[in-house]
Protein backbone atom coordinates (compact mmCIF):
# COMPACT_ATOMS: atom_id res chain seq x y z
CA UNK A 1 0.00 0.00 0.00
CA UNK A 2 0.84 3.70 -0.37
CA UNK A 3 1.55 6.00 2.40
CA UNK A 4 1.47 9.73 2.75
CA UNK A 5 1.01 12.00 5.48
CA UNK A 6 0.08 14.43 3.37
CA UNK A 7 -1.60 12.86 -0.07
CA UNK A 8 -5.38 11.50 1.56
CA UNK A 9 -6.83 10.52 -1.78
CA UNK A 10 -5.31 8.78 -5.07
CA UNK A 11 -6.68 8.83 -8.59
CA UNK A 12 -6.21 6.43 -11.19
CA UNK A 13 -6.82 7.09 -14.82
CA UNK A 14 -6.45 4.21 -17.14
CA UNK A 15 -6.51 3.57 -20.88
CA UNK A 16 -8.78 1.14 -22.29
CA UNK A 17 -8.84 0.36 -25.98
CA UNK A 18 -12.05 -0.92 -27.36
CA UNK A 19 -12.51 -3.10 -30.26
CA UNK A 20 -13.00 -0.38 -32.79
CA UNK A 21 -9.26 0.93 -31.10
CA UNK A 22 -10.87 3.82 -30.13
CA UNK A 23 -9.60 5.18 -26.74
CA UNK A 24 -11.59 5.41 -23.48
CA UNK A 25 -10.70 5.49 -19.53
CA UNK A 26 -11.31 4.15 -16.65
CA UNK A 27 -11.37 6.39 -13.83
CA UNK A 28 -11.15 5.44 -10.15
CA UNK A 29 -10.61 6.88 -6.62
CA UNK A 30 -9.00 5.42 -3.58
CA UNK A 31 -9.22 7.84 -0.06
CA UNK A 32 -7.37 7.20 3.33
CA UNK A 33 -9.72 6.55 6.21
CA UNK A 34 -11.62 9.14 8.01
CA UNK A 35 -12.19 11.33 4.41
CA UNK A 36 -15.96 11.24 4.12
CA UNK A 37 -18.20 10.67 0.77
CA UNK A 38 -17.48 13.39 -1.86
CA UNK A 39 -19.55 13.67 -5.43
CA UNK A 40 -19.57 13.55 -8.43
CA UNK A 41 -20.17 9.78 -8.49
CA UNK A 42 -18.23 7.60 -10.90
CA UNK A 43 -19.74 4.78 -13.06
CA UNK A 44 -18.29 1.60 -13.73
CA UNK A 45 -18.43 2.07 -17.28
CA UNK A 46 -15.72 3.60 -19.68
CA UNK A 47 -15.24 7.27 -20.41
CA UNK A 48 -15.00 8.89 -23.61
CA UNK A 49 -12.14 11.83 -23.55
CA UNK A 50 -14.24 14.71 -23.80
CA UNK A 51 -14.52 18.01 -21.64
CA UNK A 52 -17.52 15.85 -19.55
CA UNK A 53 -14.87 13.84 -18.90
CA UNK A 54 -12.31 16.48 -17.95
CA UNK A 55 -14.69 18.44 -16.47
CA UNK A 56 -15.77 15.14 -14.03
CA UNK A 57 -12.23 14.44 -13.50
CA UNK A 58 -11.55 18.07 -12.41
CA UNK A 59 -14.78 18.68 -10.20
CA UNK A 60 -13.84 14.78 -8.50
CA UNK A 61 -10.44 15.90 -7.71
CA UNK A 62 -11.39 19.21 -6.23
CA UNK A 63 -14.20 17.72 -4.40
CA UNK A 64 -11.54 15.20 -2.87
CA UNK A 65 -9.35 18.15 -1.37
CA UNK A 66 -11.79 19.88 -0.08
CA UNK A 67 -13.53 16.67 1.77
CA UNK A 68 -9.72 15.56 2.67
CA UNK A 69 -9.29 18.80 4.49
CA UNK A 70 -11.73 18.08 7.01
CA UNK A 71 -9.43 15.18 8.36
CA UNK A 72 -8.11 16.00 11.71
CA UNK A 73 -4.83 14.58 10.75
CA UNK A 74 -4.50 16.42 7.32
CA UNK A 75 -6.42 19.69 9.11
CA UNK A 76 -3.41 19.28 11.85
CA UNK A 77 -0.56 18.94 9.66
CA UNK A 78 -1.68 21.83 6.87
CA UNK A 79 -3.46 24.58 9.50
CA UNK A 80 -2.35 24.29 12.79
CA UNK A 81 1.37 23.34 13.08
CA UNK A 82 2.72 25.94 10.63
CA UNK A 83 0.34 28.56 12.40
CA UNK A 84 1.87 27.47 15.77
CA UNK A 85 5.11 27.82 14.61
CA UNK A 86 4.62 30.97 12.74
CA UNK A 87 3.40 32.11 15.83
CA UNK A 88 6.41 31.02 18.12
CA UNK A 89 8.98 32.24 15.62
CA UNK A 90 7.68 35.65 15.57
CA UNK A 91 7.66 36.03 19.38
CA UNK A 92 11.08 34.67 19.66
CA UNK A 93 12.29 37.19 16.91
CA UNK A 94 10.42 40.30 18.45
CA UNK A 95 12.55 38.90 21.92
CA UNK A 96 15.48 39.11 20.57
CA UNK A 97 15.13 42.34 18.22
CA UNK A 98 12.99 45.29 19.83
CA UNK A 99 12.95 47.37 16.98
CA UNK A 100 10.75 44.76 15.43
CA UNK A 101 8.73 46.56 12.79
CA UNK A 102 4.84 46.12 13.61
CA UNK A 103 1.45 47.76 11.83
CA UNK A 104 0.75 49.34 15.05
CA UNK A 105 1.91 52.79 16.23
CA UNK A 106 2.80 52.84 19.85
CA UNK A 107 3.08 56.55 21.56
């Protein structure tokens, strides 16, 4: 299996060639646990390449991130760690330099 901290969902396009060698795909999606149902839904059939097609592909794959943000561990690793840091890097800079330039005037 694959494992990510940071990729929750994995998309698979494949090429199928039908009888009359004309091209179509196969699309499927594969999520981590904990990232809940997201549309559009996919059929089992083949897709022709055609802007539906892009157009499904594009809408599943934003749909995706935005239903693999709401996972706490995702959520954690994305929002609040870098905040937290940002936050404790800034107060240990304005420590050590007091002529820290800030968007407030003090008189």
């Amino acid at each position: 299996p694959i494992r990510s901290q940071f990729l929750h969902g994995y998309y698979v396009v494949s090429p199928i060639v039908t009888a009359k060698l004309q091209t179509q795909y196969r699309f499927s999606v594969s999520m981590v646990d904990g990232v809940g149902p997201f549309g559009p839904e996919l059929s089992d059939r083949p897709y022709v390449p055609d802007r539906d097609f892009r157009d499904l592909l594009l809408t599943k794959v934003m749909n995706g991130l935005l239903s693999s943000l709401n996972h706490s561990a995702l959520r954690e690793k994305i929002w609040c760690r870098p905040k937290e840091n940002y936050l404790k890097e800034l107060v240990t800079d304005i420590g050590k330099n007091k002529s820290h330039i800030t968007l407030l005037k003090l008189e």
